[in-house]
Protein backbone atom coordinates (compact mmCIF):
# COMPACT_ATOMS: atom_id res chain seq x y z
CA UNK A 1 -10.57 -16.06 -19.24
CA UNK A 2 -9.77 -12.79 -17.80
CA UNK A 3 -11.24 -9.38 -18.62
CA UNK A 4 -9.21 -7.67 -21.34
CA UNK A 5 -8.14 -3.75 -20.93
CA UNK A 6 -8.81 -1.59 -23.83
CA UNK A 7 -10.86 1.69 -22.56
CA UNK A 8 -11.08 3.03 -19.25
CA UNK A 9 -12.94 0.56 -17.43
CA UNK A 10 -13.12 -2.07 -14.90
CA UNK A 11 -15.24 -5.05 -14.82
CA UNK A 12 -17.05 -5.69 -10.89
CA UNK A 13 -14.92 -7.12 -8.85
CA UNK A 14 -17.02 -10.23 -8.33
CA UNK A 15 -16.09 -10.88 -11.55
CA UNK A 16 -12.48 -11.69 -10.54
CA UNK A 17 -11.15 -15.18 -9.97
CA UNK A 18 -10.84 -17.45 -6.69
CA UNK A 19 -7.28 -15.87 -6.17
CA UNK A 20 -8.65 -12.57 -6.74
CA UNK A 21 -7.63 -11.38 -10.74
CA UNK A 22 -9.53 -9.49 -12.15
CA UNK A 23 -8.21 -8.18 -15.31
CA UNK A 24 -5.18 -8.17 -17.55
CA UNK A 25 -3.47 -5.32 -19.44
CA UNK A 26 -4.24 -1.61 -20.11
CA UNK A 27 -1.88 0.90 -18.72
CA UNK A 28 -0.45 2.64 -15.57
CA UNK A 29 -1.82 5.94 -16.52
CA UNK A 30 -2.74 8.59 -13.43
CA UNK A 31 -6.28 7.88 -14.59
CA UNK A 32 -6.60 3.89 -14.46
CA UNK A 33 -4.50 3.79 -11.51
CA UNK A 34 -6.98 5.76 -9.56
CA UNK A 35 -10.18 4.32 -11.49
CA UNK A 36 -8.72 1.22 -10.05
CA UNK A 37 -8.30 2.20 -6.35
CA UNK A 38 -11.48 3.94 -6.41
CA UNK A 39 -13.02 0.95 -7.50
CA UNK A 40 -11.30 -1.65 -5.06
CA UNK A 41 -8.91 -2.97 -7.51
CA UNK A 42 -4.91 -2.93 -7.64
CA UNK A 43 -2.09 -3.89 -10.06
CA UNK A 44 0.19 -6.13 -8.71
CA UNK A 45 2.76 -8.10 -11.70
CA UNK A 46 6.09 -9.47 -12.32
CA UNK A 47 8.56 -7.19 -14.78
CA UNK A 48 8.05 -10.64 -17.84
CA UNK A 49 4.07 -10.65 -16.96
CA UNK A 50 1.73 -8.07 -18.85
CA UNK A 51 -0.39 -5.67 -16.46
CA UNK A 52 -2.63 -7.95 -13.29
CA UNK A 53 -5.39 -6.35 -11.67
CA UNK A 54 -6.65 -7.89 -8.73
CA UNK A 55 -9.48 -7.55 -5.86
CA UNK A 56 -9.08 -10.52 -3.62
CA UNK A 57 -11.59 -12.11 -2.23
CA UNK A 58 -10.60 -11.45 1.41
CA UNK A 59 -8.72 -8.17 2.05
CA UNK A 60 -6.43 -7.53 4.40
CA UNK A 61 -7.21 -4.39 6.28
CA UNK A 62 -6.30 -2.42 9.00
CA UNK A 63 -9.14 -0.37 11.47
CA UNK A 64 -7.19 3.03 13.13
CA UNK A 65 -8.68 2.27 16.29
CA UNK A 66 -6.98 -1.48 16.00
CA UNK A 67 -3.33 -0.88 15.97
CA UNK A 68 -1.32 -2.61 18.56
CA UNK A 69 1.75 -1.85 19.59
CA UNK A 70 3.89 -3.18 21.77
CA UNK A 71 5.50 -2.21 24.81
CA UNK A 72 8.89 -2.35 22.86
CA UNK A 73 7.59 -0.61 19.85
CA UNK A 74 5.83 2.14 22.30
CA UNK A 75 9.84 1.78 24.24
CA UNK A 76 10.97 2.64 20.72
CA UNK A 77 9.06 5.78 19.55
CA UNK A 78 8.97 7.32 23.46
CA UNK A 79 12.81 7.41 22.80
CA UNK A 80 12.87 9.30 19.44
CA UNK A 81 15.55 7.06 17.75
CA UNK A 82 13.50 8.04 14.32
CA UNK A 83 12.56 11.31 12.51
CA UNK A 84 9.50 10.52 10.42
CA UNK A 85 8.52 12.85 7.85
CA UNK A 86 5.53 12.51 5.38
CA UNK A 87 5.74 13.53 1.78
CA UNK A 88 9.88 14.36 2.09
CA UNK A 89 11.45 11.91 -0.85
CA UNK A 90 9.02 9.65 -1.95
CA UNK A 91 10.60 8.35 -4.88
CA UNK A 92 14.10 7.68 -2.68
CA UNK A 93 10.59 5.68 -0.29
CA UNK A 94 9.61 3.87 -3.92
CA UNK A 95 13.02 2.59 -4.94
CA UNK A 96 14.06 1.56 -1.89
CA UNK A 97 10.76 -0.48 -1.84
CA UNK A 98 11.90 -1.88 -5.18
CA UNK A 99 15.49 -3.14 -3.96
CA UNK A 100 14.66 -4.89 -0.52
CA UNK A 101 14.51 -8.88 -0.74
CA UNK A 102 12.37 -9.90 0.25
CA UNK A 103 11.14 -14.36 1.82
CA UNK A 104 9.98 -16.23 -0.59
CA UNK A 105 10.07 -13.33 -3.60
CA UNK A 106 12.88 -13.56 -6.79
CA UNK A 107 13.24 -10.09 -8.21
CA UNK A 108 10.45 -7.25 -7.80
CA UNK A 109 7.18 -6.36 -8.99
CA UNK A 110 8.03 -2.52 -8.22
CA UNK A 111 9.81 -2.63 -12.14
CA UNK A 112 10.90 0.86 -13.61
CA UNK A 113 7.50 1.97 -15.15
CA UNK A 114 5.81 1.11 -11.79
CA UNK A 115 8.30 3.68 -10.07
CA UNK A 116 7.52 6.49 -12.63
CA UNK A 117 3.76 5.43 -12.24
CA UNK A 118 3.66 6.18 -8.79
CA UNK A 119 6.11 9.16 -9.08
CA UNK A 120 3.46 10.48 -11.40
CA UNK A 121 0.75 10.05 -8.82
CA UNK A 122 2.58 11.57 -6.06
CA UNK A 123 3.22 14.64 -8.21
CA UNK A 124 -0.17 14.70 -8.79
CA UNK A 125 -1.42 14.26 -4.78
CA UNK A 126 -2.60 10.96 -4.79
CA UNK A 127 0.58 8.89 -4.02
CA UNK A 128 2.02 9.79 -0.15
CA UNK A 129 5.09 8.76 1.06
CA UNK A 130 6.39 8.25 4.81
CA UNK A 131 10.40 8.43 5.54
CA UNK A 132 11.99 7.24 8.23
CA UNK A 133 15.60 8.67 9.34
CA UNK A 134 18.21 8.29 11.26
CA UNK A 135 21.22 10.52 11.46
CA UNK A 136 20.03 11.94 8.75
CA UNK A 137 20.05 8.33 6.38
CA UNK A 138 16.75 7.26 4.95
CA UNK A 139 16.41 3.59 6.60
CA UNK A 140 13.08 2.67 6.38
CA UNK A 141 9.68 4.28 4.62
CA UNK A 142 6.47 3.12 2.80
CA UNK A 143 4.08 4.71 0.41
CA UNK A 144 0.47 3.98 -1.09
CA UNK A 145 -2.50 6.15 -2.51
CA UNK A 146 -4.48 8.30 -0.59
CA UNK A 147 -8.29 8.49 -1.35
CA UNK A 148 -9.47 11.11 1.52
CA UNK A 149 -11.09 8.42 3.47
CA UNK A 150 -9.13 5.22 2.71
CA UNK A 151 -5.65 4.91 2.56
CA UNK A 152 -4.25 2.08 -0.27
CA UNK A 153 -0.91 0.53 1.37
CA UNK A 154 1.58 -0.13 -1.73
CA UNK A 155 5.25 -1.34 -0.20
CA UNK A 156 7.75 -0.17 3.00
CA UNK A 157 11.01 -0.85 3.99
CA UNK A 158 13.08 -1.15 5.90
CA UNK A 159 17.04 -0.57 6.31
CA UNK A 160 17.49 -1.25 10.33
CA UNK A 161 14.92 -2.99 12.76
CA UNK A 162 11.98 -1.47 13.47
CA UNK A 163 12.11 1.16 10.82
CA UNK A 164 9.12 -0.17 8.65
CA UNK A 165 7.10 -0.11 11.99
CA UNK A 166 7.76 3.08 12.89
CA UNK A 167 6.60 4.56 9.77
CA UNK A 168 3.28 2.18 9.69
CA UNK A 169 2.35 3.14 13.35
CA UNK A 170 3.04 7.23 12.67
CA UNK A 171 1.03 6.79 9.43
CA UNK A 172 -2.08 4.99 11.49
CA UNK A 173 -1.72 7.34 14.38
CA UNK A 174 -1.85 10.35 11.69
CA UNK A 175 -4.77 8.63 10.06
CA UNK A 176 -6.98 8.20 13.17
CA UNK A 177 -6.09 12.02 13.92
CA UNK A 178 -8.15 12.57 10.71
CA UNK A 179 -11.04 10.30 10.90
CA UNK A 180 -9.90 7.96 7.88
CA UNK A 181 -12.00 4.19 7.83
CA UNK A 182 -9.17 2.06 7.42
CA UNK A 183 -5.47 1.04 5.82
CA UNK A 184 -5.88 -1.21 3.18
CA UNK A 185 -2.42 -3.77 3.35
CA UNK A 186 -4.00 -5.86 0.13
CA UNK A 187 -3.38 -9.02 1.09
CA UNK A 188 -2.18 -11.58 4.47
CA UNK A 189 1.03 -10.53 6.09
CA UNK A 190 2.61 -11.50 9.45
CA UNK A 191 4.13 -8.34 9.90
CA UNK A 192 1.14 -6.53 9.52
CA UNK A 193 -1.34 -8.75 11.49
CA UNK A 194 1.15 -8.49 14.30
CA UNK A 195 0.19 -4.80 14.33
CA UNK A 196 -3.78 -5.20 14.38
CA UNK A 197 -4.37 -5.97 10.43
CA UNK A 198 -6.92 -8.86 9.96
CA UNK A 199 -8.76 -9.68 6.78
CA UNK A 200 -12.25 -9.19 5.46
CA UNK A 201 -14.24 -10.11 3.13
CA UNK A 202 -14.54 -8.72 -0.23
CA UNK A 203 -17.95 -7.39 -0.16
CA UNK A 204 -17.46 -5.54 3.68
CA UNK A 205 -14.35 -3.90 2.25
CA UNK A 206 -16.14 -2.55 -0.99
CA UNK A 207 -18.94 -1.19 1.69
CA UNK A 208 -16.86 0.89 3.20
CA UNK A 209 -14.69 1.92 0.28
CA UNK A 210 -17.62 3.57 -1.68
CA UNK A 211 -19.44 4.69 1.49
CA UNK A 212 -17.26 8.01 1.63
């Protein structure tokens, strides 16, 4: 039986189950969205499921100082072929999120209210956005929520090859620059273990995310 939502709290994480939920329902308001980061938790739901929030057991993370890129990648960025920009469109970054297919995924979990969620939070600071352009077309991008210390990965994209990476690399290079502890990427993915990500566990992850 998972927690129920009503007021503005969160039960501890080790409360959540073996695939990480945590809690069910409430709202995407600025202030439980943040609550929730703060507090090592995310919403993550399909558009006919009511509101998920989850804090898996092992988290996938990225460490600045472990980024690897490859001599292709490094090939790639020595050339220019991208202009990155931080902050420029993010919800052209969010909706472009919400309309890539993606392996092994039917639909999107980046629905309508999630968009204006997020919009919200970027209006408000929180949510940052990286672009990636060429020619002057928006082909690849990702956003998340930045805490000062820890930076939440949400979603990229990506229109042509490489795109996505570009704008994860810049964004961990600008990181290191300022001292943050790590990327959180939520959960296992190829694409971002190829670039240094690795999980941990639970308990490590909420060490450093409250150790500010």
């Amino acid at each position: 039986m998972y927690f129920l939502l009503n007021e503005l709290i969160f039960p501890d994480v080790n409360e959540a189950d073996e695939y990480g939920i945590l809690a069910v329902g409430g709202d995407l308001s600025p202030e439980r969205l943040m609550l929730a980061y703060r507090s090592g938790i995310f919403p993550w739901f399909d558009s006919d499921e009511p509101i998920l929030w989850w804090s898996p057991p092992e988290r996938m993370v990225l460490f600045p100082d472990e980024l690897k890129i490859s001599k292709s990648m490094k090939s790639i960025l020595k050339k220019n072929v991208f202009e990155v920009t931080f902050n420029k469109d993010f919800r052209s970054v969010i909706s472009n999120c919400s309309q890539i297919k993606r392996n092994n995924q039917d639909g999107t979990w980046i629905t309508n209210e999630m968009i204006e969620a997020y919009v919200k939070l970027h209006e408000l600071g929180y949510a940052k956005s990286v672009e990636v352009w060429q020619n002057e077309e928006l082909v690849g991008g990702l956003y998340g929520v930045d805490l000062g210390h820890v930076f939440c990965g949400e979603s990229m994209f990506s229109k042509v090859s490489n795109a996505s990476k570009v704008a994860f690399i810049t964004l961990v290079q600008n990181l290191k620059i300022r001292k943050y502890k790590l990327i959180d990427c939520q959960v296992h993915n190829d694409h971002l273990e190829s670039l240094g990500a690795r999980e941990i566990d639970r308990d490590d992850f909420m060490e450093m995310l409250i150790s500010d």
